[in-house]
PDB file of N, CA and C in Angstrom:
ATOM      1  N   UNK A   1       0.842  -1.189   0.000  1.00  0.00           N
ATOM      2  CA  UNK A   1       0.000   0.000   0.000  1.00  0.00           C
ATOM      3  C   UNK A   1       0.879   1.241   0.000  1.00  0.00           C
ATOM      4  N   UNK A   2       0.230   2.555  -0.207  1.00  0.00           N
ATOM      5  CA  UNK A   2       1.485   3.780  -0.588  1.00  0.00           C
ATOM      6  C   UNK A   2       1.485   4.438   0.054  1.00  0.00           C
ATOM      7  N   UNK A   3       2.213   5.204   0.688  1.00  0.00           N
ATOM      8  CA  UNK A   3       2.329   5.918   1.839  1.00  0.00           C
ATOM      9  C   UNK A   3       1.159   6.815   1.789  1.00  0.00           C
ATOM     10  N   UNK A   4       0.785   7.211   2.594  1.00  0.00           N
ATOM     11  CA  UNK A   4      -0.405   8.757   3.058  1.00  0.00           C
ATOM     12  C   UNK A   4       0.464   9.805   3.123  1.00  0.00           C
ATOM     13  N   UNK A   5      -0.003  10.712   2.960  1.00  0.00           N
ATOM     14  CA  UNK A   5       0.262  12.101   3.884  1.00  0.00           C
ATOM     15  C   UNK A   5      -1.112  13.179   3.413  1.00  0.00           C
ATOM     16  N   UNK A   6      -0.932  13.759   4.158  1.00  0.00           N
ATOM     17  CA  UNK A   6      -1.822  15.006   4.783  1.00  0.00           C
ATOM     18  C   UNK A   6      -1.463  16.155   3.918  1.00  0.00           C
ATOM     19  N   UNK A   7      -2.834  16.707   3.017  1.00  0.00           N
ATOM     20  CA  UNK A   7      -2.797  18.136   2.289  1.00  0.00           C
ATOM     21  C   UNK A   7      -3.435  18.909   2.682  1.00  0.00           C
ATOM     22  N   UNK A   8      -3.349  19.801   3.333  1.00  0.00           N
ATOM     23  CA  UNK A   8      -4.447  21.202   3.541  1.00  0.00           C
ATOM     24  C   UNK A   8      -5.161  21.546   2.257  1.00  0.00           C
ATOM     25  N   UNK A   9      -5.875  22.352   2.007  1.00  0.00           N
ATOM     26  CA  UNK A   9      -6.481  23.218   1.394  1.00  0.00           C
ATOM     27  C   UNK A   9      -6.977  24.061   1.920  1.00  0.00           C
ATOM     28  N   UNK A  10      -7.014  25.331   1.481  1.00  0.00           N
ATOM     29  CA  UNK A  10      -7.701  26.843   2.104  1.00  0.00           C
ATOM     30  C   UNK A  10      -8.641  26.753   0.960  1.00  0.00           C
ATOM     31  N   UNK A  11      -9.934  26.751   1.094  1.00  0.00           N
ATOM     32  CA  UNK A  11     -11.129  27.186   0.607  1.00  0.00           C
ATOM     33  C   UNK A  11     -11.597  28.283   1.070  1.00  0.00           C
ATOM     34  N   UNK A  12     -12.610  28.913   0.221  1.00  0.00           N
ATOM     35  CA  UNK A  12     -13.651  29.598   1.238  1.00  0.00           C
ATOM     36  C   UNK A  12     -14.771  29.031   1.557  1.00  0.00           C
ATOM     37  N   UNK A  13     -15.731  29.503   2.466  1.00  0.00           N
ATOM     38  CA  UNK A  13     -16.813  28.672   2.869  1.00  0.00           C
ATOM     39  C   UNK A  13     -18.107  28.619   1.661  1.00  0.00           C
ATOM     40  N   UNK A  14     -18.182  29.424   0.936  1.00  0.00           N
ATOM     41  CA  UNK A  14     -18.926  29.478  -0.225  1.00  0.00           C
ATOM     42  C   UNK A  14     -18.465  28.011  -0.898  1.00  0.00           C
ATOM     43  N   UNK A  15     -17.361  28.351  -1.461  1.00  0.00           N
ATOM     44  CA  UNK A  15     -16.567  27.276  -2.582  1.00  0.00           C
ATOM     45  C   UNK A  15     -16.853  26.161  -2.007  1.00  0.00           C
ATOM     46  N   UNK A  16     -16.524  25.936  -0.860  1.00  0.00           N
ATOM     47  CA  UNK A  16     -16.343  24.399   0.012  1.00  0.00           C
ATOM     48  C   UNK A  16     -17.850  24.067  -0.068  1.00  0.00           C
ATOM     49  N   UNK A  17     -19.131  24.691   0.045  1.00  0.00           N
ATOM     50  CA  UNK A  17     -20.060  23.637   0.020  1.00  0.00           C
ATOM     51  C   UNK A  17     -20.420  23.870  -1.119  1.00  0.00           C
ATOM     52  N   UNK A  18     -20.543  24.598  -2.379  1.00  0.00           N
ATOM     53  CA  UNK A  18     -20.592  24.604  -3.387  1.00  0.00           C
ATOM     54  C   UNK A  18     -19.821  23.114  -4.387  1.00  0.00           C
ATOM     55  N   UNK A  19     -18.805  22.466  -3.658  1.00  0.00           N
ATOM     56  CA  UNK A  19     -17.766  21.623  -4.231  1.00  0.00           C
ATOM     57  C   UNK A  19     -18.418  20.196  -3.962  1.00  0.00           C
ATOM     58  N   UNK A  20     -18.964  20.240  -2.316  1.00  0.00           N
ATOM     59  CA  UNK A  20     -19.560  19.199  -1.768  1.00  0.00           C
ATOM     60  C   UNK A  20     -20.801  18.655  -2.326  1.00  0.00           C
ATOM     61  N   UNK A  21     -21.244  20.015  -2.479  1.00  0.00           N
ATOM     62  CA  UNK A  21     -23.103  19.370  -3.222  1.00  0.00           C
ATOM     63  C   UNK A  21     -22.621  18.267  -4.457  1.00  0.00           C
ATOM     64  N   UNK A  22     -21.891  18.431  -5.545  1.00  0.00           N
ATOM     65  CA  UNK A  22     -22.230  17.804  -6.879  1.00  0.00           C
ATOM     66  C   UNK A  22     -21.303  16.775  -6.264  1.00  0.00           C
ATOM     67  N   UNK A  23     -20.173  16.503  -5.156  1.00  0.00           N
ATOM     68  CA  UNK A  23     -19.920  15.091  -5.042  1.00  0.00           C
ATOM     69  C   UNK A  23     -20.812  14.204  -4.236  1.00  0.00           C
ATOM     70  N   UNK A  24     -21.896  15.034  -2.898  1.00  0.00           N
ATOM     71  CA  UNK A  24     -22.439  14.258  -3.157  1.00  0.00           C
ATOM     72  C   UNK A  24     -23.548  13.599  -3.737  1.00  0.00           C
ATOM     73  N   UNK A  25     -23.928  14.673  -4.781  1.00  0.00           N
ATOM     74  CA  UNK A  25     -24.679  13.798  -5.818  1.00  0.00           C
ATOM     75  C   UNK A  25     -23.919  12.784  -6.541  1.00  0.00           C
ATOM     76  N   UNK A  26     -22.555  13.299  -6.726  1.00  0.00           N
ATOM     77  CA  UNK A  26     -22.055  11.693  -7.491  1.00  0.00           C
ATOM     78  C   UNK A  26     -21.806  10.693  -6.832  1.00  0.00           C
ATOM     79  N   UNK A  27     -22.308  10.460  -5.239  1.00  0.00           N
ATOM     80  CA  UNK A  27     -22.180   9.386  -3.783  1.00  0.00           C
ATOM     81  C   UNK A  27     -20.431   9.355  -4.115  1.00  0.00           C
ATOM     82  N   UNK A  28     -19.682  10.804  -4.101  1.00  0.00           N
ATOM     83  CA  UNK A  28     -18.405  10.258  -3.298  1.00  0.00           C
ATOM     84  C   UNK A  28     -17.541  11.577  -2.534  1.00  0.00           C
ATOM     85  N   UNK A  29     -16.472  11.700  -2.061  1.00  0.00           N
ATOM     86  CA  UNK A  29     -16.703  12.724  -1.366  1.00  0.00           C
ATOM     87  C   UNK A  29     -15.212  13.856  -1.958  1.00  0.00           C
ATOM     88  N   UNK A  30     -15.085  15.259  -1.319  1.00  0.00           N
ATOM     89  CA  UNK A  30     -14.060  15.973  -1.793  1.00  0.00           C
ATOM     90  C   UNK A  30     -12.760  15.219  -1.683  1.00  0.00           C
ATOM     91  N   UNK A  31     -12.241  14.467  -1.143  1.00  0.00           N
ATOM     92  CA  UNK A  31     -10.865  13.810  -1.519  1.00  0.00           C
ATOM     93  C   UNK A  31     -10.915  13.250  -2.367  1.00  0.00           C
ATOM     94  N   UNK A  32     -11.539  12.182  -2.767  1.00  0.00           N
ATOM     95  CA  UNK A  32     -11.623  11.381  -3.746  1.00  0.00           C
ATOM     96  C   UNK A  32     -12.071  12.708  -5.100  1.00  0.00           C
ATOM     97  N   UNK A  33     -12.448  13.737  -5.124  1.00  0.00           N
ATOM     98  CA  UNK A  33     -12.821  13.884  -6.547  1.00  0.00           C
ATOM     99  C   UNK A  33     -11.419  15.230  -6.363  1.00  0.00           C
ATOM    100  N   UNK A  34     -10.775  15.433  -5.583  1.00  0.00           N
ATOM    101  CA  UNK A  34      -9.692  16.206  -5.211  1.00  0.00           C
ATOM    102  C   UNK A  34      -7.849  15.191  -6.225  1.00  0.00           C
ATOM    103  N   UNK A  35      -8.410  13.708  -5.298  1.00  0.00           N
ATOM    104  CA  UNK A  35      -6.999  13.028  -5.623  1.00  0.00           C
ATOM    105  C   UNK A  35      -7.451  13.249  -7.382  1.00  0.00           C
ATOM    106  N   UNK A  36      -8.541  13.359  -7.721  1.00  0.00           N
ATOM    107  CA  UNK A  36      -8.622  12.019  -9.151  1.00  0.00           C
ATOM    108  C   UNK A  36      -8.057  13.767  -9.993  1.00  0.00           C
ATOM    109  N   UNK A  37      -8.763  14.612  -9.945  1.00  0.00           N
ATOM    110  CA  UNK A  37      -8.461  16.148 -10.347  1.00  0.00           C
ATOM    111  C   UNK A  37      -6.829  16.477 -10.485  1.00  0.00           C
ATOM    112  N   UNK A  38      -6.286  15.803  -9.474  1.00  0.00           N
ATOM    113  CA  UNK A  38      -4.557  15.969  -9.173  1.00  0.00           C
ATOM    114  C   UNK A  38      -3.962  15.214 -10.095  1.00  0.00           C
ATOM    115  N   UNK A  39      -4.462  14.119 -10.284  1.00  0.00           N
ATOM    116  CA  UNK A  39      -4.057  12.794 -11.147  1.00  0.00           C
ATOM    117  C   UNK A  39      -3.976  13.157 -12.710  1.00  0.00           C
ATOM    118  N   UNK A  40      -5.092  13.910 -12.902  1.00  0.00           N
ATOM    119  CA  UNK A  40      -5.382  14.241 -14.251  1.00  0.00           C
ATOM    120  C   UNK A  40      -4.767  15.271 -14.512  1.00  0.00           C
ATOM    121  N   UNK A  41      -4.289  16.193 -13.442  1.00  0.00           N
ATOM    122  CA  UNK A  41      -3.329  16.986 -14.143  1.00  0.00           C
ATOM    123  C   UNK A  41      -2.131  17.093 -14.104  1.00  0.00           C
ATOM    124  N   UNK A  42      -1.755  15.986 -13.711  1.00  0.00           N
ATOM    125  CA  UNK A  42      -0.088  15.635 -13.569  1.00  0.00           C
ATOM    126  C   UNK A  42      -0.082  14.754 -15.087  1.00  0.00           C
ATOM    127  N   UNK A  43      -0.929  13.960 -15.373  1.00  0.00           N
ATOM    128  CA  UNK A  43      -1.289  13.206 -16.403  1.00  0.00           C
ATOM    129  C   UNK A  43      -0.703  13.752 -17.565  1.00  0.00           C
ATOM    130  N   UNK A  44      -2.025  15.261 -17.728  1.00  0.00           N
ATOM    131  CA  UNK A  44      -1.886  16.389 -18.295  1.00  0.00           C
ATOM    132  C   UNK A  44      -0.736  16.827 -18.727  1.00  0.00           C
ATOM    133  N   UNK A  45       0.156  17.716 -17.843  1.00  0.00           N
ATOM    134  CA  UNK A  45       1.239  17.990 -17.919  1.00  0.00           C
ATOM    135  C   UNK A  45       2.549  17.454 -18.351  1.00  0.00           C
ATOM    136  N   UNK A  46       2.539  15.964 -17.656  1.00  0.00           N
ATOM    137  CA  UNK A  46       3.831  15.211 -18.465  1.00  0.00           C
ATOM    138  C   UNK A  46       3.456  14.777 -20.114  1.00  0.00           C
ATOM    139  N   UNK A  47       2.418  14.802 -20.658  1.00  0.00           N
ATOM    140  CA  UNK A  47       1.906  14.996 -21.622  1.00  0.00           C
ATOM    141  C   UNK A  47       2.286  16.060 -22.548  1.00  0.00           C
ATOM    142  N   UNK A  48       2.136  16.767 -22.236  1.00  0.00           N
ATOM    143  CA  UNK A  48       2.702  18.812 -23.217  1.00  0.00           C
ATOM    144  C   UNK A  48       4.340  18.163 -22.483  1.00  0.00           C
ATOM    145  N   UNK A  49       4.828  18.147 -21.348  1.00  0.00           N
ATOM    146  CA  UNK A  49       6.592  18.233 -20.693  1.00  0.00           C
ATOM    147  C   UNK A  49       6.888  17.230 -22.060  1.00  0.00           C
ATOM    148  N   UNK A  50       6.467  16.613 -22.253  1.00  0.00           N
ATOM    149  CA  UNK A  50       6.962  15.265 -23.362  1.00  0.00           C
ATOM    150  C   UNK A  50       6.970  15.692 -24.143  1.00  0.00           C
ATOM    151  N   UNK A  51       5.718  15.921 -24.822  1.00  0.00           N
ATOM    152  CA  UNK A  51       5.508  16.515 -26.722  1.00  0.00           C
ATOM    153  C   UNK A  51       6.500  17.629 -26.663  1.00  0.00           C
ATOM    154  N   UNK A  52       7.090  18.820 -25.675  1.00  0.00           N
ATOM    155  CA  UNK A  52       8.007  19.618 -25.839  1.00  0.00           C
ATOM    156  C   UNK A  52       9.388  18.869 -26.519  1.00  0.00           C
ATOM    157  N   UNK A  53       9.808  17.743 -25.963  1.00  0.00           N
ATOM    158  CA  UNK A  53      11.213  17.246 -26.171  1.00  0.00           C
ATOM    159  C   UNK A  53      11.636  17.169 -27.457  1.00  0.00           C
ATOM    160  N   UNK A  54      12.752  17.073 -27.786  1.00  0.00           N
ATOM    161  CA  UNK A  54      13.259  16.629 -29.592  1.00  0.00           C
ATOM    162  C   UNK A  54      13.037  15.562 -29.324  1.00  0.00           C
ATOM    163  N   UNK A  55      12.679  15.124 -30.347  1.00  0.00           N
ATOM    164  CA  UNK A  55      12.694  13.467 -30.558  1.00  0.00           C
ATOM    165  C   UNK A  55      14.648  13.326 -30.634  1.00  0.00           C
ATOM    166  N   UNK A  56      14.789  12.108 -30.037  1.00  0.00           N
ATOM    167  CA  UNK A  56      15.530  11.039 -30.019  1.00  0.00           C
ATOM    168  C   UNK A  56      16.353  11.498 -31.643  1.00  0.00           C
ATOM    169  N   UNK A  57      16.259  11.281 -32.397  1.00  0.00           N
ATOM    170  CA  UNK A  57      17.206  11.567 -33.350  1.00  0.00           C
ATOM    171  C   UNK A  57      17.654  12.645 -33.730  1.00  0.00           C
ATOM    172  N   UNK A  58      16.589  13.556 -33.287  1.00  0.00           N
ATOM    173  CA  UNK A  58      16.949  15.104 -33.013  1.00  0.00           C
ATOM    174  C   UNK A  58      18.359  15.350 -32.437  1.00  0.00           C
ATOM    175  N   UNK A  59      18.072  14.808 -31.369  1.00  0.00           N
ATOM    176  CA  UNK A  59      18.764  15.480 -30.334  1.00  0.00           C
ATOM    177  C   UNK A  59      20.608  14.448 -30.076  1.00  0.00           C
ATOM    178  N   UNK A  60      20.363  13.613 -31.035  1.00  0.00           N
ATOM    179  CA  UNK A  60      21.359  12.592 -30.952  1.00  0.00           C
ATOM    180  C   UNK A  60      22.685  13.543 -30.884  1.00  0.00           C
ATOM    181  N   UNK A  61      23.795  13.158 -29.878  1.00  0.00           N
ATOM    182  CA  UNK A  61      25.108  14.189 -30.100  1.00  0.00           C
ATOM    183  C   UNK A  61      25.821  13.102 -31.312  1.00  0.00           C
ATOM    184  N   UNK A  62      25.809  12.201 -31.382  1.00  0.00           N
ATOM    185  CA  UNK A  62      26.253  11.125 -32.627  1.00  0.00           C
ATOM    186  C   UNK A  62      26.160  11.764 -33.808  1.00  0.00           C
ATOM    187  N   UNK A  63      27.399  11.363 -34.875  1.00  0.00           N
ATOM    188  CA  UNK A  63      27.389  12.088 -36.096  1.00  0.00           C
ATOM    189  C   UNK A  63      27.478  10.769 -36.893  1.00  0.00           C
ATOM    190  N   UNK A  64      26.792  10.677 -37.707  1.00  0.00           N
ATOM    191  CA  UNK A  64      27.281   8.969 -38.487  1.00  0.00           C
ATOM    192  C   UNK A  64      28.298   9.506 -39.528  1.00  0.00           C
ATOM    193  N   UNK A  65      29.502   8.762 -39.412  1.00  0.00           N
ATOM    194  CA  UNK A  65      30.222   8.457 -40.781  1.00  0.00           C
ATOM    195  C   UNK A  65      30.516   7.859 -41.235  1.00  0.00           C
ATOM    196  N   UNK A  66      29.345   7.636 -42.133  1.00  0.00           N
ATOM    197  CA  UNK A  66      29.385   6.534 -43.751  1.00  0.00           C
ATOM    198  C   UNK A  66      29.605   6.965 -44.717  1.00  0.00           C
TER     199      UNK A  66
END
């Protein structure tokens, strides 16, 4: 199993039950739709961090001489 740790969040009190109503209409609660939100944008991101790179032959320091 993977380690835990503990995240704060500062909400305001508006936002915070505004966030709560539609999870629990979806029967689950702000962590769970918090982790999955985090997930998707780390997802996200190494996604564009990647497509930035040269491709592999780009970037080769190798010079062929044939």
């Amino acid at each position: 199993m993977q380690e835990r740790n503990i995240l704060n969040f500062r909400f305001s009190n508006p936002l915070k039950d505004e966030f709560q109503v539609p999870c629990r209409q979806l029967q689950s609660n702000m962590t769970a739709k918090l982790n999955y939100m985090t997930r998707q944008f780390v997802q996200e991101h190494c996604l564009r961090a990647e497509s930035m790179r040269p491709l592999k032959w780009f970037s080769s320091n190798k010079s062929s001489s044939k």
